[in-house]
Protein backbone atom coordinates (compact mmCIF):
# COMPACT_ATOMS: atom_id res chain seq x y z
CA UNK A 1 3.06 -20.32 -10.61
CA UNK A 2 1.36 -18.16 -8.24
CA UNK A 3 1.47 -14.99 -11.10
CA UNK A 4 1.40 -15.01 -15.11
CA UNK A 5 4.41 -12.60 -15.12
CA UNK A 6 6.39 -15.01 -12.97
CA UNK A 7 7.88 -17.59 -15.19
CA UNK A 8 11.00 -20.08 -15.31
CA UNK A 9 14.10 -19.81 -18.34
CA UNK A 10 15.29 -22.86 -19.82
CA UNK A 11 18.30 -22.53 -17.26
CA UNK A 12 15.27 -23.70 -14.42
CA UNK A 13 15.70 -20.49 -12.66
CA UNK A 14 12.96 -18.39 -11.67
CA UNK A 15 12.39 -15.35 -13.66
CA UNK A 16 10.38 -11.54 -13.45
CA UNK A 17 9.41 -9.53 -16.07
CA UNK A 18 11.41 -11.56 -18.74
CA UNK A 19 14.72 -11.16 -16.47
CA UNK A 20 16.76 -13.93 -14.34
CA UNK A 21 16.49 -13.76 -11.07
CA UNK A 22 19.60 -15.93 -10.45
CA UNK A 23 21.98 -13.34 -12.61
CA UNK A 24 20.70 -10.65 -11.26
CA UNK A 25 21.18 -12.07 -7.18
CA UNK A 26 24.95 -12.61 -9.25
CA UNK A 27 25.16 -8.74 -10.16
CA UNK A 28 23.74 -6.81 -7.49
CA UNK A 29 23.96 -9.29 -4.81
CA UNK A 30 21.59 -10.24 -1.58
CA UNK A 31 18.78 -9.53 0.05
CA UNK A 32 17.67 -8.08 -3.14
CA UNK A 33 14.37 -6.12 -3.83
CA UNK A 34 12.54 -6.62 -7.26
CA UNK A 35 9.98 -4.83 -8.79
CA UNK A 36 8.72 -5.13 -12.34
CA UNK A 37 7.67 -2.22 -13.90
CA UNK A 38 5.87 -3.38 -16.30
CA UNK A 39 3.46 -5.34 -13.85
CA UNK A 40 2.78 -2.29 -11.70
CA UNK A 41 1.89 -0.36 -14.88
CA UNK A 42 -0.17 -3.22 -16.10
CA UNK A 43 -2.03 -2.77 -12.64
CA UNK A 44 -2.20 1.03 -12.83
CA UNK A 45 -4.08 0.94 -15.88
CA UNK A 46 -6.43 -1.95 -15.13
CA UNK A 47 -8.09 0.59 -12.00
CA UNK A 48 -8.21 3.49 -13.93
CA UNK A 49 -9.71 2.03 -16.93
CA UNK A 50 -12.25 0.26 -14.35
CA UNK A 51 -13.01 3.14 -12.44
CA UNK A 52 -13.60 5.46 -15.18
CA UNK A 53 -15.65 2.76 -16.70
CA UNK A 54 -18.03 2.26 -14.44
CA UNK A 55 -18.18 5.29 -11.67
CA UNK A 56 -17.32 7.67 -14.62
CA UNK A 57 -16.62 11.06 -14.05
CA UNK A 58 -13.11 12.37 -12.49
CA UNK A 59 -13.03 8.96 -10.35
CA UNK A 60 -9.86 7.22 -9.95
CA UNK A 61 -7.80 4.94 -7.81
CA UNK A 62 -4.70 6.48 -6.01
CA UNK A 63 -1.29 5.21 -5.32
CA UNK A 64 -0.40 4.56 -1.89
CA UNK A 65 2.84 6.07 -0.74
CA UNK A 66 3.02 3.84 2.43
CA UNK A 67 3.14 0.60 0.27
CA UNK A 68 5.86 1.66 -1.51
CA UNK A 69 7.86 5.20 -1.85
CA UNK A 70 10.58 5.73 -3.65
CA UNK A 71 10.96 8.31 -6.56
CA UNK A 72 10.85 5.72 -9.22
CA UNK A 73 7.55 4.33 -8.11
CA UNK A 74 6.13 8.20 -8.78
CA UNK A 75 7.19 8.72 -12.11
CA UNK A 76 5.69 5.67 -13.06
CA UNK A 77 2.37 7.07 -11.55
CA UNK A 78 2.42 10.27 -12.87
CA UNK A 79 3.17 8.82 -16.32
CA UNK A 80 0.43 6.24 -15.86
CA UNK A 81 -2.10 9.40 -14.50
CA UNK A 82 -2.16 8.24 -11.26
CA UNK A 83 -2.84 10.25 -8.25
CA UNK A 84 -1.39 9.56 -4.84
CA UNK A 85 -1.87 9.86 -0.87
CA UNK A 86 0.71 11.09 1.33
CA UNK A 87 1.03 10.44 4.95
CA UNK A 88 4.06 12.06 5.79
CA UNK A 89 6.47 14.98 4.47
CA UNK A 90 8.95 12.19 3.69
CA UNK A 91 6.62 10.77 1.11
CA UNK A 92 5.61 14.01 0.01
CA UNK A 93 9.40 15.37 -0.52
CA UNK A 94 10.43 12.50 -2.74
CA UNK A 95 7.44 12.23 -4.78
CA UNK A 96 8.24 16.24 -5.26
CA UNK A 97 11.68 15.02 -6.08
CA UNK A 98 10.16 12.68 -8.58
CA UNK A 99 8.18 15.40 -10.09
CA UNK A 100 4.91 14.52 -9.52
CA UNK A 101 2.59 17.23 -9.78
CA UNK A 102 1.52 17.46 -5.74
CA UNK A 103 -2.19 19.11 -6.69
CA UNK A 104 -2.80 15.59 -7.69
CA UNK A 105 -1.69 14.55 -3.62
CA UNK A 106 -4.49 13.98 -1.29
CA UNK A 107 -2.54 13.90 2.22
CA UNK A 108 -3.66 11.68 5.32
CA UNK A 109 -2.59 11.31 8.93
CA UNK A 110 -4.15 11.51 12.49
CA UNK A 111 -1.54 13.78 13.56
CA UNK A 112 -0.42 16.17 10.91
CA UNK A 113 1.81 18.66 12.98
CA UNK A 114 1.42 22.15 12.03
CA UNK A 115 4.68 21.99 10.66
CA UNK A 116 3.19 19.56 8.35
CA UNK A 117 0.48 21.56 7.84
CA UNK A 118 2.36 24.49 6.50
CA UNK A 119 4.98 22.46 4.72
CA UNK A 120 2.18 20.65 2.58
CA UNK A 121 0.44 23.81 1.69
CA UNK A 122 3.54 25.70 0.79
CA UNK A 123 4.61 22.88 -1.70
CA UNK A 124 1.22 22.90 -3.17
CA UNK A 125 -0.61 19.54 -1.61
CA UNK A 126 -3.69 19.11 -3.31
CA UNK A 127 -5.84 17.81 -1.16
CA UNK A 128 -6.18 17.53 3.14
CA UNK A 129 -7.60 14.51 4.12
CA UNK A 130 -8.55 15.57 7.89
CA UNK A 131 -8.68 13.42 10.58
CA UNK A 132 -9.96 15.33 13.21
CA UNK A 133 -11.32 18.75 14.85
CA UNK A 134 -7.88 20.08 16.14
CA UNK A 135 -6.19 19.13 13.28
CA UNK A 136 -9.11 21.09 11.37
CA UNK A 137 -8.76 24.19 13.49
CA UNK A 138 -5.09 24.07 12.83
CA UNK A 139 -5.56 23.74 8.73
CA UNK A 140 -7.69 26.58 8.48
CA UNK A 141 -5.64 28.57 10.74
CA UNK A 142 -1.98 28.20 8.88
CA UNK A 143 -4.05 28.16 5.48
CA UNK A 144 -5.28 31.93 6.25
CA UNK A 145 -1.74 33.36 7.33
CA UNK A 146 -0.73 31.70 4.30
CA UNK A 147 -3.66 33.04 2.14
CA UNK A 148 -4.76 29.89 1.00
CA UNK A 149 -8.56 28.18 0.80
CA UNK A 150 -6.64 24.44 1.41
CA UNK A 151 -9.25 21.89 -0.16
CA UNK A 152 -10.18 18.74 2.37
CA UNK A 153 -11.95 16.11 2.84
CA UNK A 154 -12.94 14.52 6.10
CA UNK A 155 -11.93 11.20 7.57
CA UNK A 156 -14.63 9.41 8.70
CA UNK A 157 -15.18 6.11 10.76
CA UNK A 158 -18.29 4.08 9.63
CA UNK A 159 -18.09 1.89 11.83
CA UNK A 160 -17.81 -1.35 10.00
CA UNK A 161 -15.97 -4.94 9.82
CA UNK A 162 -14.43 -5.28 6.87
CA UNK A 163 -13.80 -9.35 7.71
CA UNK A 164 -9.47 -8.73 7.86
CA UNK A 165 -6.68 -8.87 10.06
CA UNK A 166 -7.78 -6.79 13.23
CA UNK A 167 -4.35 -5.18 13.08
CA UNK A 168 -4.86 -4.31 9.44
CA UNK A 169 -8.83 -2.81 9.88
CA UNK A 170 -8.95 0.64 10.31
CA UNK A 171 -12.86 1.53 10.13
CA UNK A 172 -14.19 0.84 13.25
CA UNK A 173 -15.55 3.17 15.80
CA UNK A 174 -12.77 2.53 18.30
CA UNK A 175 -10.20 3.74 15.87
CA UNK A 176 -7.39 6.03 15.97
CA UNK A 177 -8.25 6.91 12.74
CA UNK A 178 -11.45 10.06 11.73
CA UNK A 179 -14.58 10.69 13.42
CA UNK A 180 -17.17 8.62 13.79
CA UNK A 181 -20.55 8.57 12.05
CA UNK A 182 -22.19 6.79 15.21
CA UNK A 183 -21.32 8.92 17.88
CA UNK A 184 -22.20 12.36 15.90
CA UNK A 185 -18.74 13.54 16.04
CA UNK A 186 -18.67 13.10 11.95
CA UNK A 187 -21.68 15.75 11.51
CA UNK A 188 -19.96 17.73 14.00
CA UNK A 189 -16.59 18.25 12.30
CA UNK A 190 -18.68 18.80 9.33
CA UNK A 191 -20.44 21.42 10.28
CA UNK A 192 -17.31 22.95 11.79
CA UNK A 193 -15.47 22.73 8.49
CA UNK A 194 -18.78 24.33 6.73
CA UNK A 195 -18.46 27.06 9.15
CA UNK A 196 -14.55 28.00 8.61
CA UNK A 197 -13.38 30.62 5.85
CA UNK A 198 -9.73 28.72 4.60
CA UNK A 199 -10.86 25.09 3.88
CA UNK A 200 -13.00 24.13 1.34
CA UNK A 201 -14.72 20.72 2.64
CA UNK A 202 -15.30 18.91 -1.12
CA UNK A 203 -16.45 16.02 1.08
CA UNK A 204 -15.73 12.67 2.87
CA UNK A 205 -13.10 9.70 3.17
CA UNK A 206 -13.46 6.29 4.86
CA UNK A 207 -10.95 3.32 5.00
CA UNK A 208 -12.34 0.15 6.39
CA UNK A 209 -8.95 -1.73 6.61
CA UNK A 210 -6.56 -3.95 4.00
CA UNK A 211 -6.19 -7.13 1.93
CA UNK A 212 -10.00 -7.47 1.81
CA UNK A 213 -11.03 -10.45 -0.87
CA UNK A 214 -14.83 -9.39 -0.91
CA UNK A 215 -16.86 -6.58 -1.89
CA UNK A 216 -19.23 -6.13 0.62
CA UNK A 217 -16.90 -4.31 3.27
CA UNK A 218 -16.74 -1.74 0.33
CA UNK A 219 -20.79 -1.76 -0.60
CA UNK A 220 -21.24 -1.51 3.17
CA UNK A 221 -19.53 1.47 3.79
CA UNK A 222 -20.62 2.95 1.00
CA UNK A 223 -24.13 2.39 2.09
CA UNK A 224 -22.77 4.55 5.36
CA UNK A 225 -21.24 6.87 3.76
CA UNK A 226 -23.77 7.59 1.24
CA UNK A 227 -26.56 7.78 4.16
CA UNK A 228 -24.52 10.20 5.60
CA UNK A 229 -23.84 12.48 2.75
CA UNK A 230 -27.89 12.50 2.24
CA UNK A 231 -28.11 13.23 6.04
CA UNK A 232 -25.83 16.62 5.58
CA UNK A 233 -27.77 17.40 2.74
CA UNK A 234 -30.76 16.96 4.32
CA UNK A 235 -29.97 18.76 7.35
CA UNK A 236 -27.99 21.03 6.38
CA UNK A 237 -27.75 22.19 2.75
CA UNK A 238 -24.64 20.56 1.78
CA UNK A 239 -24.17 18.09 -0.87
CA UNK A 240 -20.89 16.17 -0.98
CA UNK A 241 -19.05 16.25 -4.49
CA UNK A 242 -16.46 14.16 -3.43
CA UNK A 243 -16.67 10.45 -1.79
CA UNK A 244 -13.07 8.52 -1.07
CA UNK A 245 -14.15 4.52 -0.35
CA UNK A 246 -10.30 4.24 0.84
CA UNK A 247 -9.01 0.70 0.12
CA UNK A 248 -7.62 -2.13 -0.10
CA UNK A 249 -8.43 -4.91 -1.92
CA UNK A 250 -6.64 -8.35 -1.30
CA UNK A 251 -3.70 -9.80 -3.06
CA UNK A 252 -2.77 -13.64 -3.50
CA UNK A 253 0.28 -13.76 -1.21
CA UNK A 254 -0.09 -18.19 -0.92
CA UNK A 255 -1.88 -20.37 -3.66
CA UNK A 256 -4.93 -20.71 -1.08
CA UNK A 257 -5.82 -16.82 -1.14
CA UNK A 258 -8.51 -16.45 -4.02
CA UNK A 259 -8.43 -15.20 -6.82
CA UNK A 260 -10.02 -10.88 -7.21
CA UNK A 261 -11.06 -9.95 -10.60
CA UNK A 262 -10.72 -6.22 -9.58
CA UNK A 263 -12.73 -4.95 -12.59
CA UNK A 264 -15.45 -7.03 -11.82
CA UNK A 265 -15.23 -5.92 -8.33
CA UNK A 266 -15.18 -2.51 -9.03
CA UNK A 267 -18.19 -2.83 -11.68
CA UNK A 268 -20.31 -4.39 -8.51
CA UNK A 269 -19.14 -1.35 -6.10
CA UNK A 270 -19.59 1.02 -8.81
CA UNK A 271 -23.69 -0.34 -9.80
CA UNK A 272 -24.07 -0.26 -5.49
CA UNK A 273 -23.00 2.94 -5.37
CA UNK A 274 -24.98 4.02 -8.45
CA UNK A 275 -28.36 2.69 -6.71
CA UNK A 276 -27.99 4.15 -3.41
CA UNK A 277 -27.40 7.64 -5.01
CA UNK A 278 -30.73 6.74 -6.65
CA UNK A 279 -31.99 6.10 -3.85
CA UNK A 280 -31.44 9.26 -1.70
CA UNK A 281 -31.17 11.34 -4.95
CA UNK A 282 -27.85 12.21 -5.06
CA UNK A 283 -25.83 13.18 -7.44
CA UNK A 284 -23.12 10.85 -8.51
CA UNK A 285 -19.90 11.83 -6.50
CA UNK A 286 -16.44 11.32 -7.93
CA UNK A 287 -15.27 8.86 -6.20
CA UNK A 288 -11.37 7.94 -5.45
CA UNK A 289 -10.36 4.54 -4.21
CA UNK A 290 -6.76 3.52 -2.83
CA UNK A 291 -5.89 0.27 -3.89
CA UNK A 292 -2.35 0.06 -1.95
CA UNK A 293 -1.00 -2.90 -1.90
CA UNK A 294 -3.06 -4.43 -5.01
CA UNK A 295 -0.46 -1.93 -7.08
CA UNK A 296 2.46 -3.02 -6.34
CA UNK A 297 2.20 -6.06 -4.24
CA UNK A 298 2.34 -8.59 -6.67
CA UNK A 299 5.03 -6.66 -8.93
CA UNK A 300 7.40 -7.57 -5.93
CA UNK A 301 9.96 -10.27 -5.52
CA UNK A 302 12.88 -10.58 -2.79
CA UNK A 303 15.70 -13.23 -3.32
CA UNK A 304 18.06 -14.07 -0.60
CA UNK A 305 21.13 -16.32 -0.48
CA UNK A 306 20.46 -19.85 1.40
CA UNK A 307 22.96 -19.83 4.64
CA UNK A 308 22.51 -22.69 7.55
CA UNK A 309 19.92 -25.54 6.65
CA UNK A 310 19.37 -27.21 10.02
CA UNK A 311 16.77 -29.67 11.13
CA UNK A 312 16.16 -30.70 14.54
CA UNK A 313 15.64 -34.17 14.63
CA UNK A 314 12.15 -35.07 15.93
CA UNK A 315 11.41 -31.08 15.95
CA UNK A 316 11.49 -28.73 12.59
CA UNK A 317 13.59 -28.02 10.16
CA UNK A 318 15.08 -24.56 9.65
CA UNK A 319 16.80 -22.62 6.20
CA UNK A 320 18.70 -19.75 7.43
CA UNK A 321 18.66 -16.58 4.85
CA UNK A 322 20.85 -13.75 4.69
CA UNK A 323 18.03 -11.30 5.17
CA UNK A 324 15.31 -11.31 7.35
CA UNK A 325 12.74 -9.05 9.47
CA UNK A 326 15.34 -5.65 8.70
CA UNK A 327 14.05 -6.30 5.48
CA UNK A 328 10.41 -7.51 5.40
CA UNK A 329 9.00 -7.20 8.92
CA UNK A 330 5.40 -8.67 7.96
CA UNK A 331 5.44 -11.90 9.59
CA UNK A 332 6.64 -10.64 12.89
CA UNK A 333 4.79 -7.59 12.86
CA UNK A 334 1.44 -9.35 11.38
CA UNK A 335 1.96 -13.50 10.52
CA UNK A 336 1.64 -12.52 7.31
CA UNK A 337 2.25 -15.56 4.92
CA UNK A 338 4.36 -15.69 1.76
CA UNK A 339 5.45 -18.17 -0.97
CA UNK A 340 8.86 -18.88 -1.06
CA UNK A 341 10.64 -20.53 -3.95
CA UNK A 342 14.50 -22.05 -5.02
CA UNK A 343 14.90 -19.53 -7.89
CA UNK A 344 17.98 -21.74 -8.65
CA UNK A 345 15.93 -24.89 -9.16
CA UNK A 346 12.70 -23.69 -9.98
CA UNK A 347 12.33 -27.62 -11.50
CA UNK A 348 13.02 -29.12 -8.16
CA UNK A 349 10.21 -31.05 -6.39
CA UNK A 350 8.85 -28.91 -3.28
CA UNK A 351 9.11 -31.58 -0.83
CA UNK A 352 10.38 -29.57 1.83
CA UNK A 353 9.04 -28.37 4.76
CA UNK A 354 11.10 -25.69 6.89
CA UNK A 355 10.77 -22.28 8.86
CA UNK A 356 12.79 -19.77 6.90
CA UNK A 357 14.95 -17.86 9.40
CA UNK A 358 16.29 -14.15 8.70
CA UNK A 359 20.30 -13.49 10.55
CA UNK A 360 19.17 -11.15 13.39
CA UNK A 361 19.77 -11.42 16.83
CA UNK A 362 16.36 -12.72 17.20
CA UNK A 363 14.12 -15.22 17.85
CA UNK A 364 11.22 -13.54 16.29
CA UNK A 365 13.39 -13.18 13.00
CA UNK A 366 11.03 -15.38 10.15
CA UNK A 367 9.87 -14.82 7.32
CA UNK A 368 7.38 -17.82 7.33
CA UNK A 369 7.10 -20.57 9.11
CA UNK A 370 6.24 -24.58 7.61
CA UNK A 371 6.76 -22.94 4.47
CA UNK A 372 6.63 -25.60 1.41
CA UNK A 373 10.06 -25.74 -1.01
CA UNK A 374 12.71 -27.54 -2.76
CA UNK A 375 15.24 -28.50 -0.02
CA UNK A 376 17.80 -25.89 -0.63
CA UNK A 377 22.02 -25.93 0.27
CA UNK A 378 24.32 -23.07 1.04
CA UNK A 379 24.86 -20.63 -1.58
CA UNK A 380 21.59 -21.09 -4.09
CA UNK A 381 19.65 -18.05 -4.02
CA UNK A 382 15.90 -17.87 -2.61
CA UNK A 383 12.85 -16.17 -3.96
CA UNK A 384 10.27 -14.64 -1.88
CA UNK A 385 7.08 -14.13 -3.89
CA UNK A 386 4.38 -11.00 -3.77
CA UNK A 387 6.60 -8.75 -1.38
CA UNK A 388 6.35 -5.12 -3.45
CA UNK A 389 4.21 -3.94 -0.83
CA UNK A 390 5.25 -2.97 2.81
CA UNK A 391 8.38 -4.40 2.75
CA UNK A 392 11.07 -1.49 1.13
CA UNK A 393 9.21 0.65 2.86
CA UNK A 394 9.27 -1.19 6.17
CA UNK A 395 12.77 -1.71 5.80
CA UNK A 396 15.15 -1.00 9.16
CA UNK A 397 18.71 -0.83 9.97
CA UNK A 398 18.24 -3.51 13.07
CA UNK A 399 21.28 -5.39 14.23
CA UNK A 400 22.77 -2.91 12.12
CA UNK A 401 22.24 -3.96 8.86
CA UNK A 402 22.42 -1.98 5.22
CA UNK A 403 19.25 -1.76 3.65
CA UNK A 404 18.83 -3.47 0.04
CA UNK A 405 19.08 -1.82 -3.21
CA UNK A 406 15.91 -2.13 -5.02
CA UNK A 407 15.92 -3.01 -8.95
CA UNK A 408 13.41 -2.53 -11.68
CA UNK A 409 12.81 -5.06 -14.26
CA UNK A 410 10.70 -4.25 -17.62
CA UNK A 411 10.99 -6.79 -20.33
CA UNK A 412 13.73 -8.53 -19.44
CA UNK A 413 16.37 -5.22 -18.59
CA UNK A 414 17.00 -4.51 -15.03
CA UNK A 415 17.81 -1.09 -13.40
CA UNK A 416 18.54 0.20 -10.03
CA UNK A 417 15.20 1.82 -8.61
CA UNK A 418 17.21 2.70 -5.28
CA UNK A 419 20.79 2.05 -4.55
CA UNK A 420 21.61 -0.02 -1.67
CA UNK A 421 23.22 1.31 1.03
CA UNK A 422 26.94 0.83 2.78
CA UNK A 423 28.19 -0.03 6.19
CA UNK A 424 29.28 3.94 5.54
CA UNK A 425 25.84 5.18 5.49
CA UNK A 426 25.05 3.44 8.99
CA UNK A 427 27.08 5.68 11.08
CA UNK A 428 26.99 8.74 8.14
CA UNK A 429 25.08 10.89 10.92
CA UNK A 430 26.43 9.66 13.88
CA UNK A 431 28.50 11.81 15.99
């Protein structure tokens, strides 16, 4: 089994977080999002326990509202002390729905509108994370009709390969992402923001890209980072207080992705870190980390119910599945690969080899493709492993289908996180 909270009842189905994943396909129907609460908490506490262990301090990991936003997935961070980055007023609004205490919000984007702007500050947004000079001109600007001093850091690009998915890196110099370190642009928003009277620059942010297995992307750009923080100093008086290494480390999505200890990970960031502010004589910043998927990823499950299964003689075989790209766009947005299992037969030999096929009016429609499982027939339900990241929250109405609902699972009870909708809500605004 690809996770220790995965297991299988003595029924053979496949079960998460203590419940059956059969029964509950049987209660709330399919496609079917499920998340187990207990895993996600399990995974909270092993980066803030790690982080304050070994950078000390105020450092701490924060949740990622792209990966997954909904105003369950809030209350479990604030509960679990958690903070969080925002990267749109949609995220912000329902974690303020959830009650999550916003000063604890650090919020991103390379194009923050000045409605945005003004919207964040009103409801009390912690933190900026700026990605850019007009975007900094426009902060300070709505922050002094408003009367604030908004805290920020700055996005910057270091310039790095962080070894992943070029659709997935996001620190490079050709990036639409902060300013880069290499062409000066960095030390010139930063003197900029040092100049201005309503933002309070605390210090820097980078993000070299996602599902990274290693640690030297991370040790790299802090080496980058940290140079540059000693450079400002040096240069110009200021000492950063604040350092944000951005994320994400990896997940095991198929049996051949290794294997992250993330403490030990974060001990071997944490002692780099520790030796090039030794180095340059720093002071130890606090530094934040966003772990994204690596929270909730693995928490995930999806089950389906098995439609067509069609093989084309001297060609592939195909298992048609009642969801599909509306629900998890991954594959055709990035080939991402997944393990898929019969949650009806988890005892069944995997001897089957088949593309499995969402319902929309498109070609492009898979969830995998030579995907390894028990040969399945119409009506037994399918599990798709590792999918609590980017897949709710990537969700679509195409071919005009209903969303799923999304249910938690903690020790074997099962709630509803988020209902699913109706054919009603489809055409709810249309006119």
């Amino acid at each position: 089994m690809l996770y220790e909270h995965l297991g299988i009842n003595d029924a053979g189905h496949l079960t998460l977080g203590g419940a059956d994943t059969v029964a509950l396909a049987e209660k709330y129907g399919t496609p079917l999002y499920l998340l187990d609460e207990d895993r996600v908490r399990e995974n909270c506490r092993t980066y803030i326990r790690a982080m304050k262990e070994h950078f000390g301090g105020e450092s701490g990991p924060l949740l990622a509202s792209k990966a997954l936003s909904f105003k369950g997935i809030y209350r479990i961070a604030a509960e679990e002390g958690m903070r969080t980055d925002l990267v749109s007023i949609g995220e912000m609004m329902t974690a303020h729905a959830a009650g999550f205490p916003l000063s604890r919000a650090y919020f991103h984007g390379n194009n923050k509108t000045d409605k945005d702007i003004e919207t964040a500050i009103r409801y009390g947004v912690g933190t900026f994370v700026v990605d850019n000079l007009e975007e900094l001109e426009a902060l300070d600007r709505i922050a002094g009709e408003l009367g604030v001093t908004q805290d920020i850091l700055l996005r910057l690009s270091p310039g790095i390969d962080p070894h992943t998915l070029a659709k997935i890196a996001t620190g490079s110099v050709d990036s639409k992402f902060g300013s880069a370190i290499e062409t000066g642009q960095a030390e010139e928003i930063t003197l900029r923001a040092l100049s201005l009277s309503s933002v309070r620059l605390l210090g820097f942010h980078c993000h070299v890209g996602s599902q990274i297995f290693e640690t030297e992307p991370f040790t790299d750009a802090a080496d980058i980072m940290l140079g540059f923080i000693a450079c400002m100093r040096d240069r110009h008086g200021f000492t950063a207080s604040v350092l944000n290494l951005g994320g994400g480390f990896g997940v095991r999505y198929v049996e051949s992705d290794p294997v992250i200890d993330y403490c030990e990970n974060i001990r071997l960031v944490a002692a780099h870190v520790k030796a090039r502010c030794a180095e340059y004589g720093l002071p130890m910043p606090e530094i934040l980390m966003e772990p994204g998927r690596s929270i909730v990823a693995d928490a995930g499950v999806t089950l389906y119910t098995v439609g067509t299964v069609k093989t084309i003689t001297g060609y592939k075989s195909y298992v048609s599945i009642d969801g599909g790209m509306p629900d998890n766009p991954r594959y055709a947005l990035y080939g991402s690969r997944y393990t898929v299992c019969l949650a009806s037969r988890m005892h069944a030999e995997r001897d089957f080899v088949a593309t499995l096929a969402g319902r929309c009016c498109e070609s492009g429609d898979l969830i995998g493709e030579d995907m390894v499982m028990a040969r399945p027939v119409r009506g037994e339900i399918l599990a798709v492993l590792t999918t609590g990241a980017y897949n709710f929250s990537m969700a679509s109405n195409y071919n005009r289908i209903p969303r799923p609902p999304l249910v938690l699972v903690s020790h074997g009870t099962d709630r509803i996180g988020v209902r699913g909708e109706r054919y009603e809500d489809l055409y709810r605004l249309d006119e």
